[in-house]
Each structure stands twice: as C-alpha cells, then as structure tokens.
N, C-alpha and C. Protein backbone atom coordinates (compact mmCIF):
# COMPACT_ATOMS: atom_id res chain seq x y z
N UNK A 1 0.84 -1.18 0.00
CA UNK A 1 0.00 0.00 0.00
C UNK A 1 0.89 1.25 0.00
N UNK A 2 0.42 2.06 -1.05
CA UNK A 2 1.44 3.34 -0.94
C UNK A 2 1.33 4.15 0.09
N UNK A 3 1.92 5.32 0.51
CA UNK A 3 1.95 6.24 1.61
C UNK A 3 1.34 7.51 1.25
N UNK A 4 0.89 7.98 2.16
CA UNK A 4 0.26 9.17 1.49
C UNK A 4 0.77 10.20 1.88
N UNK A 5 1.20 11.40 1.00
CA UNK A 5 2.28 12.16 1.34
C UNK A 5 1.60 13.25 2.07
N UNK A 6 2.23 13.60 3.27
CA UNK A 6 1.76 14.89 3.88
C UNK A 6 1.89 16.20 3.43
N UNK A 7 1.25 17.03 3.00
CA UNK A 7 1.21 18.43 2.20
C UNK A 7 0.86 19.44 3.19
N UNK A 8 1.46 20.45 3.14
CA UNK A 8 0.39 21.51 4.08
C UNK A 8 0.08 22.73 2.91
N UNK A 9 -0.73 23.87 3.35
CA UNK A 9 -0.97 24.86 3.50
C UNK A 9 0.17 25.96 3.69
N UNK A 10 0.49 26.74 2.93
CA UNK A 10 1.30 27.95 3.51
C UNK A 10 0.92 28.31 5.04
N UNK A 11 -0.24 28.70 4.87
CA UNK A 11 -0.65 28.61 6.45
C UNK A 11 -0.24 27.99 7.44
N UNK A 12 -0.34 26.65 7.18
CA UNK A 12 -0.15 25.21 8.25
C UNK A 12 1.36 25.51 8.42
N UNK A 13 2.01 25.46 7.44
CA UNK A 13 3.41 25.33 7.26
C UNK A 13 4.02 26.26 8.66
N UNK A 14 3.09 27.47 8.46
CA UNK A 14 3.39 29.04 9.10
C UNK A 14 3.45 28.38 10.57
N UNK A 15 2.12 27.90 10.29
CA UNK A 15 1.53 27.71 11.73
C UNK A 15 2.70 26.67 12.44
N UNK A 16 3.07 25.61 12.24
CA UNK A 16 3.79 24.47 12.40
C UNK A 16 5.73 25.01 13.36
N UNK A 17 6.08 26.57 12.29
CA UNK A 17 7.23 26.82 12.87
C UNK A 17 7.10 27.90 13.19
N UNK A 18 6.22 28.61 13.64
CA UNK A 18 5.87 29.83 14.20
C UNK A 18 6.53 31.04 13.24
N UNK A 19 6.54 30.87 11.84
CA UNK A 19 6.96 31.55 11.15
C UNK A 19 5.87 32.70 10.55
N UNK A 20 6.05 33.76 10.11
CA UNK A 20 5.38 34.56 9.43
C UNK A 20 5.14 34.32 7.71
N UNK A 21 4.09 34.43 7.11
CA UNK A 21 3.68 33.97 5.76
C UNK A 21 4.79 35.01 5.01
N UNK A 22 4.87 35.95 5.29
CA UNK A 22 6.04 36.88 4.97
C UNK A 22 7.97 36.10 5.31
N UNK A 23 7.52 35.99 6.10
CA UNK A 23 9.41 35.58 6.61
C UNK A 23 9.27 34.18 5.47
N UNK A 24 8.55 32.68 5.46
CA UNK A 24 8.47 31.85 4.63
C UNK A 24 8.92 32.55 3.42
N UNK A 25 8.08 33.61 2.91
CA UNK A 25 8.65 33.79 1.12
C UNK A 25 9.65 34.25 1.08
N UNK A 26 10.25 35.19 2.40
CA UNK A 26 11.16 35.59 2.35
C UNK A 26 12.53 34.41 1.70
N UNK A 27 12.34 33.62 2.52
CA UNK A 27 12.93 32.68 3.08
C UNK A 27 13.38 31.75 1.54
N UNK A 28 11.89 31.40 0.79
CA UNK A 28 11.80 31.05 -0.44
C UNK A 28 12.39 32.17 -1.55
N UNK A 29 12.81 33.30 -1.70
CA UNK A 29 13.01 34.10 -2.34
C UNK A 29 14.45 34.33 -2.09
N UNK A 30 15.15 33.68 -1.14
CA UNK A 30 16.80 34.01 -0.91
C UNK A 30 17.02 32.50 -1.04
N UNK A 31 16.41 31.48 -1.30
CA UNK A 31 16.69 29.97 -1.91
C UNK A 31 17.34 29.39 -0.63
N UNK A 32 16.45 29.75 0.45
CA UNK A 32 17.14 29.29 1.48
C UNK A 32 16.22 27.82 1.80
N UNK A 33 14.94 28.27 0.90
CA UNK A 33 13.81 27.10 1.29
C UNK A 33 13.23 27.12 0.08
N UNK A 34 13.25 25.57 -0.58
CA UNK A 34 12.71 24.94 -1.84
C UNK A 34 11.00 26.10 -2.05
N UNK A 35 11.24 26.03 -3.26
CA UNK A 35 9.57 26.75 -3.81
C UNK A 35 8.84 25.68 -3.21
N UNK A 36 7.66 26.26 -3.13
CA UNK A 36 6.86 25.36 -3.22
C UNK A 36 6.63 24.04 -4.00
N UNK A 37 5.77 23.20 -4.07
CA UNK A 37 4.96 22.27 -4.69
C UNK A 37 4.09 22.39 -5.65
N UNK A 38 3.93 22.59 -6.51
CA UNK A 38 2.76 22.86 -7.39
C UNK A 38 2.69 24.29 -7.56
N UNK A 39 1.55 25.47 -8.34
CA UNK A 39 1.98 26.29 -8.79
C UNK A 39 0.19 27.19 -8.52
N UNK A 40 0.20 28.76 -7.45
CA UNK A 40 -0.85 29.26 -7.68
C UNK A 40 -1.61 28.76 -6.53
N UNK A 41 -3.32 28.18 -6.55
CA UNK A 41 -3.90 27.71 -5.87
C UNK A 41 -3.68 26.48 -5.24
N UNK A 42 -2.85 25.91 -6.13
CA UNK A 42 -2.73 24.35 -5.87
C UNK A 42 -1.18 24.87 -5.48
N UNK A 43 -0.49 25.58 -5.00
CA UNK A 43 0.87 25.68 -4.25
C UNK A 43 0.21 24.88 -2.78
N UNK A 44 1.66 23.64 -2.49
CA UNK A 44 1.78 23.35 -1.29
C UNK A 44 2.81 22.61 -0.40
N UNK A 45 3.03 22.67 0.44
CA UNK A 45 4.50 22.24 1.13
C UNK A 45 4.41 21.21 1.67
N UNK A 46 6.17 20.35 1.80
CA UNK A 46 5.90 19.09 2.45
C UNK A 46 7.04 19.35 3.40
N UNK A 47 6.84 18.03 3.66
CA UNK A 47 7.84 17.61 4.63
C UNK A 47 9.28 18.12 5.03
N UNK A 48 9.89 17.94 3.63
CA UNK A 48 10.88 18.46 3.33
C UNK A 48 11.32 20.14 3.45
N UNK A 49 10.25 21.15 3.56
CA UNK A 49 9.93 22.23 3.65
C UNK A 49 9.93 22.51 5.02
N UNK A 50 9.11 21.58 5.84
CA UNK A 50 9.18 21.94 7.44
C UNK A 50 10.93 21.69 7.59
N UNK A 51 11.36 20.52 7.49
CA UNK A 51 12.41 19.98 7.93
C UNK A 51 13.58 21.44 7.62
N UNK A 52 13.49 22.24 6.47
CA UNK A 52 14.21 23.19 5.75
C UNK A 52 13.99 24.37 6.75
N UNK A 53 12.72 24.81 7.26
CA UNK A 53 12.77 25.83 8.10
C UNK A 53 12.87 25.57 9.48
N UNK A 54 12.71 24.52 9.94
CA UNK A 54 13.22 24.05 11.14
C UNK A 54 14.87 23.67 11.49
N UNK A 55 15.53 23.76 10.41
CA UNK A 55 17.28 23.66 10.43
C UNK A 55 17.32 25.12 10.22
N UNK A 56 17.06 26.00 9.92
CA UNK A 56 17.00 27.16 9.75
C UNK A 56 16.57 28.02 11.43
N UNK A 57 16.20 27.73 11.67
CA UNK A 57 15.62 27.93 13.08
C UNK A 57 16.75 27.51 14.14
N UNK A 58 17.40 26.42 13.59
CA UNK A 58 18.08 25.68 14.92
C UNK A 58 19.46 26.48 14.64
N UNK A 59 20.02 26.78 13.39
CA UNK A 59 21.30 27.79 13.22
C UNK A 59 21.23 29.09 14.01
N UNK A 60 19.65 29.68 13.41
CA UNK A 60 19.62 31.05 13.84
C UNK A 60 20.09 31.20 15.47
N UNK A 61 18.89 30.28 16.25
CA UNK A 61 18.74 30.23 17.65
C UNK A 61 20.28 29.59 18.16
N UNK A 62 21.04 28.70 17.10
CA UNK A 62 23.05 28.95 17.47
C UNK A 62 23.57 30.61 17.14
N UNK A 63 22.82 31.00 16.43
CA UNK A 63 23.77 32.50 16.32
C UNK A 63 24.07 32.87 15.06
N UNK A 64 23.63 31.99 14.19
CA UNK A 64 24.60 32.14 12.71
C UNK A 64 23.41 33.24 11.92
N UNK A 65 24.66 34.27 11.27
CA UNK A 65 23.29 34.80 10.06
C UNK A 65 22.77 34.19 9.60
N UNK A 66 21.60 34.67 8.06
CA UNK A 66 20.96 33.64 7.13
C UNK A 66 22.19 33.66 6.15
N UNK A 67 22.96 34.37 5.43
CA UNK A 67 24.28 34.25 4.99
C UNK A 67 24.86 33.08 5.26
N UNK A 68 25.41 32.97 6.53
CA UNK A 68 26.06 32.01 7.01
C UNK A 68 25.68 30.29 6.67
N UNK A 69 23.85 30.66 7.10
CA UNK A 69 23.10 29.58 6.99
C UNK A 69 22.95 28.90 5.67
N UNK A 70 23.12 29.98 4.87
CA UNK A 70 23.28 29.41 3.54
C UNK A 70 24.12 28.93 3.02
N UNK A 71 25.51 28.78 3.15
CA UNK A 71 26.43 28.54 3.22
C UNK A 71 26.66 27.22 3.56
N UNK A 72 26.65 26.58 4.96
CA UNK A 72 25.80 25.28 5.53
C UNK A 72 24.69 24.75 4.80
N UNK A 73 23.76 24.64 4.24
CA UNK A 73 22.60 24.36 3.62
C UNK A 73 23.02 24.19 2.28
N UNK A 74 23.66 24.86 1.70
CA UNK A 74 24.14 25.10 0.49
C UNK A 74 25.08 23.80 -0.05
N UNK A 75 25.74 23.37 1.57
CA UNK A 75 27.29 22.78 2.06
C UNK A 75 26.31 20.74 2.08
N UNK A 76 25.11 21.30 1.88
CA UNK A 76 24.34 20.01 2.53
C UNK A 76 24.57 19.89 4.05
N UNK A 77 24.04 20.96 4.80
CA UNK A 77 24.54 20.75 6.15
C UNK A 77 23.25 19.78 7.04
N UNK A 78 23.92 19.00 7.38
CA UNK A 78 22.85 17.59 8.12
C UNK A 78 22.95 17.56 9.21
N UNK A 79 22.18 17.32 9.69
CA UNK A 79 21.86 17.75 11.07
C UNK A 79 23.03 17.09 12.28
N UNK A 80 23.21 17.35 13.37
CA UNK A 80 24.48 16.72 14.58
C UNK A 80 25.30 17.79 13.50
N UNK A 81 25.73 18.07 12.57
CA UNK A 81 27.34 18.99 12.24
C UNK A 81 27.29 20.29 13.09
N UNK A 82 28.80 20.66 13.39
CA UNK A 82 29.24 21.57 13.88
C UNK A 82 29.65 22.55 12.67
N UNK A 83 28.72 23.86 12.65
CA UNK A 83 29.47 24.58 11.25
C UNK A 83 30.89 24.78 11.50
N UNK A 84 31.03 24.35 9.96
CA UNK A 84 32.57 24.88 10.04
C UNK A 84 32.70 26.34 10.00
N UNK A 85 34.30 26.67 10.66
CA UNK A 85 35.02 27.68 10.57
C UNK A 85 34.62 28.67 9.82
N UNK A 86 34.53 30.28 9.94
CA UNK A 86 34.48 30.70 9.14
C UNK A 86 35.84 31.15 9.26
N UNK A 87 35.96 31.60 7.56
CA UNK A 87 37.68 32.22 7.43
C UNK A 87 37.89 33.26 7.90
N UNK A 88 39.07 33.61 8.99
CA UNK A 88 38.91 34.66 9.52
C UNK A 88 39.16 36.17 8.68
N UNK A 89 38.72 37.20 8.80
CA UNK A 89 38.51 38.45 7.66
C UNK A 89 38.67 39.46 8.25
N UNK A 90 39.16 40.30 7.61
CA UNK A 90 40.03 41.83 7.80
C UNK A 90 38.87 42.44 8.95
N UNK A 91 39.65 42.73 10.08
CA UNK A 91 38.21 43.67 11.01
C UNK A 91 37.33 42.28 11.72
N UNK A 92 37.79 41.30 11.70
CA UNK A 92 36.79 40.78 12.22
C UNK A 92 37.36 40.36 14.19
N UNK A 93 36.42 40.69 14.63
CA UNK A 93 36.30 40.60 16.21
C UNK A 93 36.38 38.92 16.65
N UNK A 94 37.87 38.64 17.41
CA UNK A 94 37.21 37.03 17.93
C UNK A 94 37.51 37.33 19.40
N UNK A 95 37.30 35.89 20.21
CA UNK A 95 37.23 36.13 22.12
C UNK A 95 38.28 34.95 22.12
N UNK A 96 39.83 35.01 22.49
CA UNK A 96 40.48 33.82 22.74
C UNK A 96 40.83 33.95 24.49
N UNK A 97 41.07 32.56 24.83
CA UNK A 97 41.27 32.73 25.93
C UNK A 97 42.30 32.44 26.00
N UNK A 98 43.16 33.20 26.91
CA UNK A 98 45.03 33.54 27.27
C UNK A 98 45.35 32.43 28.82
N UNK A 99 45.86 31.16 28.28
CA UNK A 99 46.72 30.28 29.72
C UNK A 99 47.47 30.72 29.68
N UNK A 100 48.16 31.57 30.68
CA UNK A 100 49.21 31.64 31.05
C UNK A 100 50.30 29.98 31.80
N UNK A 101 50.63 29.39 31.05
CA UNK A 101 51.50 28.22 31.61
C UNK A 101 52.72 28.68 32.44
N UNK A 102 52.96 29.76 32.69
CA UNK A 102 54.81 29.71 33.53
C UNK A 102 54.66 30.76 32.58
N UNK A 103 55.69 32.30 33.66
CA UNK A 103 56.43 32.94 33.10
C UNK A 103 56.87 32.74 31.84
N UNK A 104 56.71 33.56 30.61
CA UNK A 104 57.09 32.76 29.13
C UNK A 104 56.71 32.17 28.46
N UNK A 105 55.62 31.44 29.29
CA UNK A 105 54.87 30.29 28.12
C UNK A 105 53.14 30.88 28.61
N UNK A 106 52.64 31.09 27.51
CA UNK A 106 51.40 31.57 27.24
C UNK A 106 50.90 30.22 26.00
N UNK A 107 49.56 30.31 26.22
CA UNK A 107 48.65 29.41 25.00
C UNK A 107 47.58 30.15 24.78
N UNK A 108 47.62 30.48 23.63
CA UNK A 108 46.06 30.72 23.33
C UNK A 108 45.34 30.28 22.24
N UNK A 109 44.02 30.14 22.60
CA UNK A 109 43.22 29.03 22.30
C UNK A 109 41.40 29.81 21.93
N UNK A 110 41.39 30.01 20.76
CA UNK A 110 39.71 30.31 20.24
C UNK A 110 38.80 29.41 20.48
N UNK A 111 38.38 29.09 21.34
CA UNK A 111 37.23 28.00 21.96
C UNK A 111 36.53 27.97 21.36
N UNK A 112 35.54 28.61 20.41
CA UNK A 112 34.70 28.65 19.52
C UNK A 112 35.24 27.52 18.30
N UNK A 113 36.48 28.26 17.53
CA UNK A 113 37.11 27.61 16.39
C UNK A 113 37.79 25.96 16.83
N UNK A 114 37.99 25.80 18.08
CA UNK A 114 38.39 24.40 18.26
C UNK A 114 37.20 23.63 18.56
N UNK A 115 36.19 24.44 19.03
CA UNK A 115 34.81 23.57 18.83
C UNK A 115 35.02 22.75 20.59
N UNK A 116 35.78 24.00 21.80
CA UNK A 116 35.88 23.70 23.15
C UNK A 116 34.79 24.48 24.40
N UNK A 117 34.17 23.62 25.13
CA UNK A 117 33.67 24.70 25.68
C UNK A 117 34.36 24.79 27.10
N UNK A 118 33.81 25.82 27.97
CA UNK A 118 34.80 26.23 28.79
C UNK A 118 35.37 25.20 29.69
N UNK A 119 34.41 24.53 30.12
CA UNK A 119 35.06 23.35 30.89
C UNK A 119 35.93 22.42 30.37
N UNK A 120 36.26 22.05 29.04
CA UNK A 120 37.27 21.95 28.18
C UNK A 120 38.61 22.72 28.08
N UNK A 121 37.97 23.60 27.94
CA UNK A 121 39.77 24.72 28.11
C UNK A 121 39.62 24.53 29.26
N UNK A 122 39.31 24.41 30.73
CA UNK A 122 39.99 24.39 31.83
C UNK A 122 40.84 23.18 31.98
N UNK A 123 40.57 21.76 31.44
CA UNK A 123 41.01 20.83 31.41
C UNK A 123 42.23 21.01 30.87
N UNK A 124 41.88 21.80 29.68
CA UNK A 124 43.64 21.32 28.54
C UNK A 124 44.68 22.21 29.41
N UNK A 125 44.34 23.82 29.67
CA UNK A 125 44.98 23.94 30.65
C UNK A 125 45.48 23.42 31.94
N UNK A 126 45.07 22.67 32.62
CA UNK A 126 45.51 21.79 33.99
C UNK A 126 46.13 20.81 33.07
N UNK A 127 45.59 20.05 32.30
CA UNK A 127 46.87 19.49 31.38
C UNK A 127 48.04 19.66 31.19
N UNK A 128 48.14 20.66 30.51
CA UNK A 128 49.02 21.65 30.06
C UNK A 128 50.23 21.88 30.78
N UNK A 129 49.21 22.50 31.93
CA UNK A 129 50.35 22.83 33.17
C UNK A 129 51.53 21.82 34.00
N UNK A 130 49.88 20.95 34.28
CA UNK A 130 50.68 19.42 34.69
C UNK A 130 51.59 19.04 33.59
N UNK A 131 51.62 18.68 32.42
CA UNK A 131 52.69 18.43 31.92
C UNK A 131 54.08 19.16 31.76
N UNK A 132 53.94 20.81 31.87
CA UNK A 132 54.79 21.72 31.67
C UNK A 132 55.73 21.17 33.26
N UNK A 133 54.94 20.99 34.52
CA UNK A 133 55.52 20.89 36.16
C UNK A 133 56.23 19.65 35.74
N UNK A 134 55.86 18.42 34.88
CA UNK A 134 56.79 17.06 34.89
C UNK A 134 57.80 17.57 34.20
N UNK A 135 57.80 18.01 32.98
CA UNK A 135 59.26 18.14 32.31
C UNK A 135 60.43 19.23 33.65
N UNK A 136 59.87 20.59 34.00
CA UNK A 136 60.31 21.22 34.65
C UNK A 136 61.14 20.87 35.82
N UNK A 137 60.76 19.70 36.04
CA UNK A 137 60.98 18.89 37.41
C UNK A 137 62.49 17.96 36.94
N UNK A 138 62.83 18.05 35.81
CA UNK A 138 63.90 16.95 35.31
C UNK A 138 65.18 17.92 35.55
C-alpha cells in the first residue's frame, strides 16, 4: 500500500514553525527554502519544507546569520554537524582565551574555532600545566 504524502498549507506550514507567511517567502526568495509544490492555488509544502525551516531555526537560535546559513545548507549541512570555521577576515572581532603556563609560556586558544567549551579549556589547561611541572621537574 502506498503512503500518502503529507502536504500543508502555507498557512499550516506558518503555523507548524511559528513563522510569518512573509518571513516563509522571504525565506523562499533568498533559496534558502525549496519553492513550493505545485503552482498558484494548488501551491503546497511538504515535509521536506518543514524539515528546511526548522534547520533554519536551529542555526539562527546557534547564532549564525541567514548568509552564514546558507552557506551550511548550500554545504548540505545535516543535522548533529558543527558549522565549520568561518575564514577569519580583515576587522573581524574574535574572544580567545590567554593560559598563562609559567612565566614565558602563554597558550592561546579560540574555543569557539576548536569547537571547546569552557570546561574543556579548563582541562587542557591543567593538562598543560601538569605536563609543563613534569618536564620542569627533570
């Protein structure tokens, strides 16, 4: 027995990701989200359409422009990935955090771009250190 494919409504669609019928075309008009289905009265969205503005949703609410997002999407970005890197660019603002290991020895480390969160850099640092105290000790 075949399956019967679920279609919505621009409406439904709206309704489904708390999106505006406006932000959707938007959305469809920067090719960030497939046209529709069919053409006029008989326009309608599937599955594949929710799934498109709901990855769209989950970037934004990480932080990323729609630029960015497109980019990822564009990249076939599937869901669990960590976006990659962007290349870093003239003027652009990053937050690294400075270990000081010993007089002289400094590390620093973009937690964002290594994909660490803070309780991570505290580790590599105590690492770090601890290993810097064994050699020091010879």
């Amino acid at each position: 027995m075949k399956e019967k494919k679920v279609v919505f409504t621009l409406d439904e669609l709206c309704g489904l990701v708390k999106l505006s019928r406006r932000t959707v075309r938007y959305y469809i008009q920067i090719d960030l989200v497939d046209r529709p289905d069919g053409v006029g009265r008989g326009a309608h969205y599937s599955t594949r359409h929710l799934d498109q503005l709901l990855e769209i949703r989950k970037w934004q609410q990480a932080g990323l422009s729609l630029d960015r997002i497109r980019e990822l999407v564009g990249s076939d970005g599937k869901e669990g990935i960590t976006p990659p890197a962007r290349p870093r660019q003239k003027g652009s603002v990053e937050v690294w955090s400075h270990v000081v290991v010993n007089d002289g020895i400094e590390i620093t480390i973009e937690p964002k771009r290594a994909n660490l969160t803070p309780e991570d850099v505290r580790e590599f640092a105590a690492g770090v250190i601890k290993l810097y105290e064994k050699i020091s000790l010879r």
